[in-house]
PDB file of N, CA and C in Angstrom:
ATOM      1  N   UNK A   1       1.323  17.227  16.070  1.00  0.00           N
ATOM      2  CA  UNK A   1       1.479  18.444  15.317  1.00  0.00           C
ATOM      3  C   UNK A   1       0.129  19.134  15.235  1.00  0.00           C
ATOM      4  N   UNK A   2       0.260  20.328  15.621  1.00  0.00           N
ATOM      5  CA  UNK A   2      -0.747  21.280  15.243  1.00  0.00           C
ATOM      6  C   UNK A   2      -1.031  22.171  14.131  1.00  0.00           C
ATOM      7  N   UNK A   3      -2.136  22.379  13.367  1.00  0.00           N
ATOM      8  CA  UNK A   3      -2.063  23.046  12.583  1.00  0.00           C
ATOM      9  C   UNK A   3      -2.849  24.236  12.301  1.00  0.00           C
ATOM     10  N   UNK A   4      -2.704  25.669  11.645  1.00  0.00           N
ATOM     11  CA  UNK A   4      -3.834  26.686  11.887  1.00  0.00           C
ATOM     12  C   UNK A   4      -4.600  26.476  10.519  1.00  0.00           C
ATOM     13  N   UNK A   5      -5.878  26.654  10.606  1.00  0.00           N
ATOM     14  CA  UNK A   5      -7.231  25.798   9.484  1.00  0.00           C
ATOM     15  C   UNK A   5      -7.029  27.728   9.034  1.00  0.00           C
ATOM     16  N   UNK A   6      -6.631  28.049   7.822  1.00  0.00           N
ATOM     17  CA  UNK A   6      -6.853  29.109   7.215  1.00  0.00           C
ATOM     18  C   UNK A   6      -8.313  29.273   6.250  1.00  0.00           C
ATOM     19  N   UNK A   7      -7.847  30.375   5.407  1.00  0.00           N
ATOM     20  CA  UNK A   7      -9.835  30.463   4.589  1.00  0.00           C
ATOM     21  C   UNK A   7      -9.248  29.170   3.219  1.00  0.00           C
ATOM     22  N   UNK A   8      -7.760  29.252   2.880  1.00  0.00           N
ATOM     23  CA  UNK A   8      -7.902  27.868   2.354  1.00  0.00           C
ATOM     24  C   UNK A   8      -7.842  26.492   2.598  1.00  0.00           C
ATOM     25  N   UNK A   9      -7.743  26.449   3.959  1.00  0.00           N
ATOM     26  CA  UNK A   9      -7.508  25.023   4.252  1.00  0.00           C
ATOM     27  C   UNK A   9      -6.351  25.144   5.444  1.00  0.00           C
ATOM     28  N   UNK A  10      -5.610  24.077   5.155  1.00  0.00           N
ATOM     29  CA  UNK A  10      -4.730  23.134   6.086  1.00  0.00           C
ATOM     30  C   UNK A  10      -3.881  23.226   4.876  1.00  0.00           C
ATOM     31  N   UNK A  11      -2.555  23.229   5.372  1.00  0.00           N
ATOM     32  CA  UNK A  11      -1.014  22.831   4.830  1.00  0.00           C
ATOM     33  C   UNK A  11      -0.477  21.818   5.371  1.00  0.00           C
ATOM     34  N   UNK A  12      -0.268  20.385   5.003  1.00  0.00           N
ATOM     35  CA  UNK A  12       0.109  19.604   5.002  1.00  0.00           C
ATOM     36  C   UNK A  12       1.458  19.418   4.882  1.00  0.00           C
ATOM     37  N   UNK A  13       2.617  19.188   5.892  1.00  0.00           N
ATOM     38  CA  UNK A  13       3.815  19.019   5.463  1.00  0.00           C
ATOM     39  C   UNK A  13       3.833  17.997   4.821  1.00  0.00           C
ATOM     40  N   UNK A  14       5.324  18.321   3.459  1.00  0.00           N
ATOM     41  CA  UNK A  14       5.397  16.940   2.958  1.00  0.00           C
ATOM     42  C   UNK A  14       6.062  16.143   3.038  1.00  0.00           C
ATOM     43  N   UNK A  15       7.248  16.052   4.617  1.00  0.00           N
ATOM     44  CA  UNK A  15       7.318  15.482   5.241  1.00  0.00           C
ATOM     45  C   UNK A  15       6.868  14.383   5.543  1.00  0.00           C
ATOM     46  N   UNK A  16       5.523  14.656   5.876  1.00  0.00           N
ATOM     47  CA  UNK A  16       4.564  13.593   6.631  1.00  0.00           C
ATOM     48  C   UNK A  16       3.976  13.076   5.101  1.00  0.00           C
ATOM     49  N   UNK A  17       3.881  13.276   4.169  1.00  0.00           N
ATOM     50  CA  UNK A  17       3.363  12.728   3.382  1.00  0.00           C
ATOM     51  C   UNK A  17       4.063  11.128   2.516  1.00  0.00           C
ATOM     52  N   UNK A  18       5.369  11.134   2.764  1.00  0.00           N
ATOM     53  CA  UNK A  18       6.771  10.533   2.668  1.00  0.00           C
ATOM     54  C   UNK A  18       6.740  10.140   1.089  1.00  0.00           C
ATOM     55  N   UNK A  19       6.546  11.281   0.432  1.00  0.00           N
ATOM     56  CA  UNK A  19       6.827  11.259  -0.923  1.00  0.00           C
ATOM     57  C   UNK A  19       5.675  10.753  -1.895  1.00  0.00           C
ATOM     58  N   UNK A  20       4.353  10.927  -1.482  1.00  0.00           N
ATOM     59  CA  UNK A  20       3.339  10.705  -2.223  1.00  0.00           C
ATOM     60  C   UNK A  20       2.671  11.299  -3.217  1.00  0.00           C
ATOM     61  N   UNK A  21       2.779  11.250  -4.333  1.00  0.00           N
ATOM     62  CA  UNK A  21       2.641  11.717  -5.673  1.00  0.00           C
ATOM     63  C   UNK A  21       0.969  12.505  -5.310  1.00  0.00           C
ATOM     64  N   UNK A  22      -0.550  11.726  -5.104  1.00  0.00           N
ATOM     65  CA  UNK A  22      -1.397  11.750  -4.460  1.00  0.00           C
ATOM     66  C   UNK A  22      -1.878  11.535  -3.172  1.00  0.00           C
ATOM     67  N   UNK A  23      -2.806  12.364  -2.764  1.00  0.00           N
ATOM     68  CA  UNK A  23      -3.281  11.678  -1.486  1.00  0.00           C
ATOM     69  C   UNK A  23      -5.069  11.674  -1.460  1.00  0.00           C
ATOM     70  N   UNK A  24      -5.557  10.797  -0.786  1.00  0.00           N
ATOM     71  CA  UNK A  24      -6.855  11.007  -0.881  1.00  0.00           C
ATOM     72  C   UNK A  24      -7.731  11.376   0.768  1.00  0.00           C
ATOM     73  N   UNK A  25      -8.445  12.070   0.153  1.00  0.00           N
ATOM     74  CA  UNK A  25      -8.892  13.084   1.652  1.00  0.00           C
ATOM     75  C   UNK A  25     -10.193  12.163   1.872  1.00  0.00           C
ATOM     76  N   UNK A  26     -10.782  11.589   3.184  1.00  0.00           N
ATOM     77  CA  UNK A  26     -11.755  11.975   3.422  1.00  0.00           C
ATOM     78  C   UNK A  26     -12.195  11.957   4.708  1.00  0.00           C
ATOM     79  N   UNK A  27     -13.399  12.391   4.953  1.00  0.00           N
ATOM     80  CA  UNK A  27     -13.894  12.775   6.508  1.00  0.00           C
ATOM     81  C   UNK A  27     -14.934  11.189   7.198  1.00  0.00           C
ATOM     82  N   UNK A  28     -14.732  10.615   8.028  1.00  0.00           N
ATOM     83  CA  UNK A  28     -14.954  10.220   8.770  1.00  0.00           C
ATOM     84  C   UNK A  28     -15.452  10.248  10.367  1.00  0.00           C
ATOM     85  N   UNK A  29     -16.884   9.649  10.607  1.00  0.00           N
ATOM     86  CA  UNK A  29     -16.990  10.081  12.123  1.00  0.00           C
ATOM     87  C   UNK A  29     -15.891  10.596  13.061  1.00  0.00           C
ATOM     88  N   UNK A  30     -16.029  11.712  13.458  1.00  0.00           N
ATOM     89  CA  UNK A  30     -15.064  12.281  14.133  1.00  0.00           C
ATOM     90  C   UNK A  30     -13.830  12.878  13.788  1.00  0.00           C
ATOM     91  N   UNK A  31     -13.151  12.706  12.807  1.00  0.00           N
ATOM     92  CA  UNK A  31     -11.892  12.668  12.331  1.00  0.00           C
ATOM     93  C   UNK A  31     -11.591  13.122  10.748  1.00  0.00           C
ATOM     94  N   UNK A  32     -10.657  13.250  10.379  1.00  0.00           N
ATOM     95  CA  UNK A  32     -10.278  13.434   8.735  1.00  0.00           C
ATOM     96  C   UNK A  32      -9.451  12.985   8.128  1.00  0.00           C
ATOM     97  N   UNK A  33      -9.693  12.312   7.383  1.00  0.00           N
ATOM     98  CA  UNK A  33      -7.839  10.714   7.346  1.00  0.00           C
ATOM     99  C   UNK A  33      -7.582  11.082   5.445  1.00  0.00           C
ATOM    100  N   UNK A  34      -6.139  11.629   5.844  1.00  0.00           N
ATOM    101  CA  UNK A  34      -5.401  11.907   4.543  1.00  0.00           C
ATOM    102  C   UNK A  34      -4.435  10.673   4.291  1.00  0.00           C
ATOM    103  N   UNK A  35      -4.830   9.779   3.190  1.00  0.00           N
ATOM    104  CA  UNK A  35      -4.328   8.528   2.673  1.00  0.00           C
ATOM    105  C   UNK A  35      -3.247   8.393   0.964  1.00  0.00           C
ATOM    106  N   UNK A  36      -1.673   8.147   1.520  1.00  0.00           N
ATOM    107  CA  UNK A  36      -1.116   8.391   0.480  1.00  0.00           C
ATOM    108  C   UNK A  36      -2.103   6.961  -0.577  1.00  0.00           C
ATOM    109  N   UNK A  37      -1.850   7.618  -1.885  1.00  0.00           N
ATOM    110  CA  UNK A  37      -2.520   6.937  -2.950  1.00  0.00           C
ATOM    111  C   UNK A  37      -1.298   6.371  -3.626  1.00  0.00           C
ATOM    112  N   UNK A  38      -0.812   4.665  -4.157  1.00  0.00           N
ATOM    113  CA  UNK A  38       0.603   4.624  -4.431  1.00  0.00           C
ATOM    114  C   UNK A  38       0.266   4.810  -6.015  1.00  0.00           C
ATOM    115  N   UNK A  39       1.790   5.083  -6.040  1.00  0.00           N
ATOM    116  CA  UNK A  39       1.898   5.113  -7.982  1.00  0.00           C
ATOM    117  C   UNK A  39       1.442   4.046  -8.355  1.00  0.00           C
ATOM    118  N   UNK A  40       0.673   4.425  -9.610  1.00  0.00           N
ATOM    119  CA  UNK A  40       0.448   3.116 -10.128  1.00  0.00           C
ATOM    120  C   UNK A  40       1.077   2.257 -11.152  1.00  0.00           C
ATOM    121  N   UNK A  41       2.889   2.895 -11.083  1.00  0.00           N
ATOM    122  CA  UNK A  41       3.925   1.939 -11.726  1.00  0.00           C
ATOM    123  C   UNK A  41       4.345   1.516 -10.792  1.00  0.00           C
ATOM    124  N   UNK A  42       3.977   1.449  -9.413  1.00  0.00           N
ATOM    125  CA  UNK A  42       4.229   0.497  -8.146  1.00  0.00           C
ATOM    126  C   UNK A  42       4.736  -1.252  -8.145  1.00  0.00           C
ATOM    127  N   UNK A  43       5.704  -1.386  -8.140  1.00  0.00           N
ATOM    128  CA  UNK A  43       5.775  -2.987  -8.020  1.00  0.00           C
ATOM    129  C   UNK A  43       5.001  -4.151  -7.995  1.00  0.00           C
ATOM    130  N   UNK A  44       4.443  -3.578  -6.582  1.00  0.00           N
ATOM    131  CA  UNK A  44       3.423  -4.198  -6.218  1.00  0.00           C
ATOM    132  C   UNK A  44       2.307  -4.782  -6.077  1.00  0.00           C
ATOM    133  N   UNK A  45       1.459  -3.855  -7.371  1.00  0.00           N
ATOM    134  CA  UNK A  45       0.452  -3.714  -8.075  1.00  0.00           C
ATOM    135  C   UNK A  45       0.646  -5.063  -9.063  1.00  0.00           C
ATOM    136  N   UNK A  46       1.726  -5.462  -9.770  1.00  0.00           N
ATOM    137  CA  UNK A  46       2.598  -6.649 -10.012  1.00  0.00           C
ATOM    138  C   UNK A  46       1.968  -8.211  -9.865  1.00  0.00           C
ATOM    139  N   UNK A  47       2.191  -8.222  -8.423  1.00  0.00           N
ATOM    140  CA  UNK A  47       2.728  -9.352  -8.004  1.00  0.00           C
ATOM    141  C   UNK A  47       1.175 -10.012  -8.115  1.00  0.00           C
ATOM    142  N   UNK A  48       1.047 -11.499  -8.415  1.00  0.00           N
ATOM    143  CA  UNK A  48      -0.033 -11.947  -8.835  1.00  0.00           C
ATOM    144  C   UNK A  48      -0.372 -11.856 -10.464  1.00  0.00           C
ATOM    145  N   UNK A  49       0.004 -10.674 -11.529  1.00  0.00           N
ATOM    146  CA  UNK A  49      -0.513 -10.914 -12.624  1.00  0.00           C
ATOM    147  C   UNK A  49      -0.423 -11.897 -13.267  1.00  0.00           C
ATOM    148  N   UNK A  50       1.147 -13.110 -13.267  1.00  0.00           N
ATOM    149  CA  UNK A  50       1.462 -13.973 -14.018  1.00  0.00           C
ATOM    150  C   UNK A  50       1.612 -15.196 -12.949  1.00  0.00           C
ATOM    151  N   UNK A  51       0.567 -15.434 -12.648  1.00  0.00           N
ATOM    152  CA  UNK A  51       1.340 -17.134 -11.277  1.00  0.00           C
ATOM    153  C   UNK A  51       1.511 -18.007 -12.250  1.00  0.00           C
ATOM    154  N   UNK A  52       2.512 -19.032 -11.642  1.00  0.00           N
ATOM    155  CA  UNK A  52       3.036 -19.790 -11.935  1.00  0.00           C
ATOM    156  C   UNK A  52       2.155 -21.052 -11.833  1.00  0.00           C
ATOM    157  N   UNK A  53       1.737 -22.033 -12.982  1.00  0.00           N
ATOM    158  CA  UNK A  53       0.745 -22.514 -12.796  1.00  0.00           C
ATOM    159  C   UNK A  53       2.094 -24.223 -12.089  1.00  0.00           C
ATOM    160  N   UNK A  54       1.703 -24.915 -11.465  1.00  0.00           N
ATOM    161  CA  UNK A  54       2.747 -25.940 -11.005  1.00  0.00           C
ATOM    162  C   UNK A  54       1.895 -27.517 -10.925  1.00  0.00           C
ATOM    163  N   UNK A  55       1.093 -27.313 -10.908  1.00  0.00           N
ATOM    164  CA  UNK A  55       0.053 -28.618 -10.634  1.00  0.00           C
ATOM    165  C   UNK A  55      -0.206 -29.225  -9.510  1.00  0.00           C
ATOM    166  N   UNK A  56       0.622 -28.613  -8.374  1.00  0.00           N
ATOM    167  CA  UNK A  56       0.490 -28.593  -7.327  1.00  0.00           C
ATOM    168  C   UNK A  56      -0.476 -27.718  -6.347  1.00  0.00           C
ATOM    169  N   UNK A  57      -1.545 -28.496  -5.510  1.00  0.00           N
ATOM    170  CA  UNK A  57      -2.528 -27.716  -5.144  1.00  0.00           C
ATOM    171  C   UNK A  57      -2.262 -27.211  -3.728  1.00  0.00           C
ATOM    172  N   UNK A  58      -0.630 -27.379  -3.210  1.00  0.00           N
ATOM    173  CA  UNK A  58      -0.663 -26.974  -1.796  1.00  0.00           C
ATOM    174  C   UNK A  58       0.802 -26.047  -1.479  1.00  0.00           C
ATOM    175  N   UNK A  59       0.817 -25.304  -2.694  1.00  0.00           N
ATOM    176  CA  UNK A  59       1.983 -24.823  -3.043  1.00  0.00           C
ATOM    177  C   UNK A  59       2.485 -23.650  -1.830  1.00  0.00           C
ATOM    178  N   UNK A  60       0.962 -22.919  -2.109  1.00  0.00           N
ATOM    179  CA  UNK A  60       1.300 -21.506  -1.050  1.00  0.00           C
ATOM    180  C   UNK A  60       1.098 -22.383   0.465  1.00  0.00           C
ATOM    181  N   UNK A  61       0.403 -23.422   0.842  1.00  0.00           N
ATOM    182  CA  UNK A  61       0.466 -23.957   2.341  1.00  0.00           C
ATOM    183  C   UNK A  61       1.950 -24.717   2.690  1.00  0.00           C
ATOM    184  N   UNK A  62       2.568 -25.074   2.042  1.00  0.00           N
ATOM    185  CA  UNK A  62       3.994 -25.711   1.938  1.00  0.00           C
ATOM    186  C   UNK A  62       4.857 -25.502   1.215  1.00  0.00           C
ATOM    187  N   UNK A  63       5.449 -23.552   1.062  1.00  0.00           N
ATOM    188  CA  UNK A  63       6.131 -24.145  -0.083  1.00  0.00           C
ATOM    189  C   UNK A  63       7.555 -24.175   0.584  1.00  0.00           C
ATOM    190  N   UNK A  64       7.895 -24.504   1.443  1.00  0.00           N
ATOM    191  CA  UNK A  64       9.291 -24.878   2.209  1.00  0.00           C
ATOM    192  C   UNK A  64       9.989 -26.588   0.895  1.00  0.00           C
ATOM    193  N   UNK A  65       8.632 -27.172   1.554  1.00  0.00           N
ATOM    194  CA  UNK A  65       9.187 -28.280   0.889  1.00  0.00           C
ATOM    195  C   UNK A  65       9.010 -28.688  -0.922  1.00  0.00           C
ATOM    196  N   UNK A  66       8.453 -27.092  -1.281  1.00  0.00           N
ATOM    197  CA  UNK A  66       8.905 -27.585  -2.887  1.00  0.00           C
ATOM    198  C   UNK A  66      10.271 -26.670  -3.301  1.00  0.00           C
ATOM    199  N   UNK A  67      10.818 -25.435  -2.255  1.00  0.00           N
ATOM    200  CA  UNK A  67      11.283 -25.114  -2.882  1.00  0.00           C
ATOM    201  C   UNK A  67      12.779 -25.545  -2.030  1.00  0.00           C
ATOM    202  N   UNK A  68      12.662 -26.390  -1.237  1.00  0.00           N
ATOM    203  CA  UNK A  68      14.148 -27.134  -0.472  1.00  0.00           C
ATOM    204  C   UNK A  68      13.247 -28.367  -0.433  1.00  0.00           C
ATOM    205  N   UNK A  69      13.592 -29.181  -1.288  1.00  0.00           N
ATOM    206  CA  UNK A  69      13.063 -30.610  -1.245  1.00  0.00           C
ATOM    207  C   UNK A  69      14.535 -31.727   0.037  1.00  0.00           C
ATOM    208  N   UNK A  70      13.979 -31.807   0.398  1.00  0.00           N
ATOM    209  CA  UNK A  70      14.753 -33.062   1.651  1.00  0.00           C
ATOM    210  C   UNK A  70      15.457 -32.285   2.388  1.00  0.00           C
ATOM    211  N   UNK A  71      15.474 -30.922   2.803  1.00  0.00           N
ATOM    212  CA  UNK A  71      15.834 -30.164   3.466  1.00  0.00           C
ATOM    213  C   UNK A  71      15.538 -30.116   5.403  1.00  0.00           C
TER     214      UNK A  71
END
């Protein structure tokens, strides 16, 4: 996609943006990289606050066999 650079800028479809509340601009050797910024009631942001403490020290390297034991 091409775009024409007016006296304000660039118009960004928001399309291409795929529903990003923010985005953050910046310029880089050669280039200009527009980066959606996620919400920060994001899920994801989540995961990790509360681990599960188990007493087990090889939980995330195996956990097939804690969570299907004789499987």
């Amino acid at each position: 996609m091409k775009a024409v650079v007016k006296k304000e800028g660039v118009l960004i479809p928001r399309k291409l943006l795929k529903g990003a509340k923010q985005v953050e601009i910046r310029k880089e050797p050669g280039r200009i990289v527009v980066l959606p910024i996620p919400a920060p009631d994001d899920p994801v942001f989540k995961l990790g606050k509360h681990p599960v403490k188990s007493g087990v020290s090889d939980a995330s390297e195996r956990p097939d066999e804690y969570l299907y034991p004789g499987a």
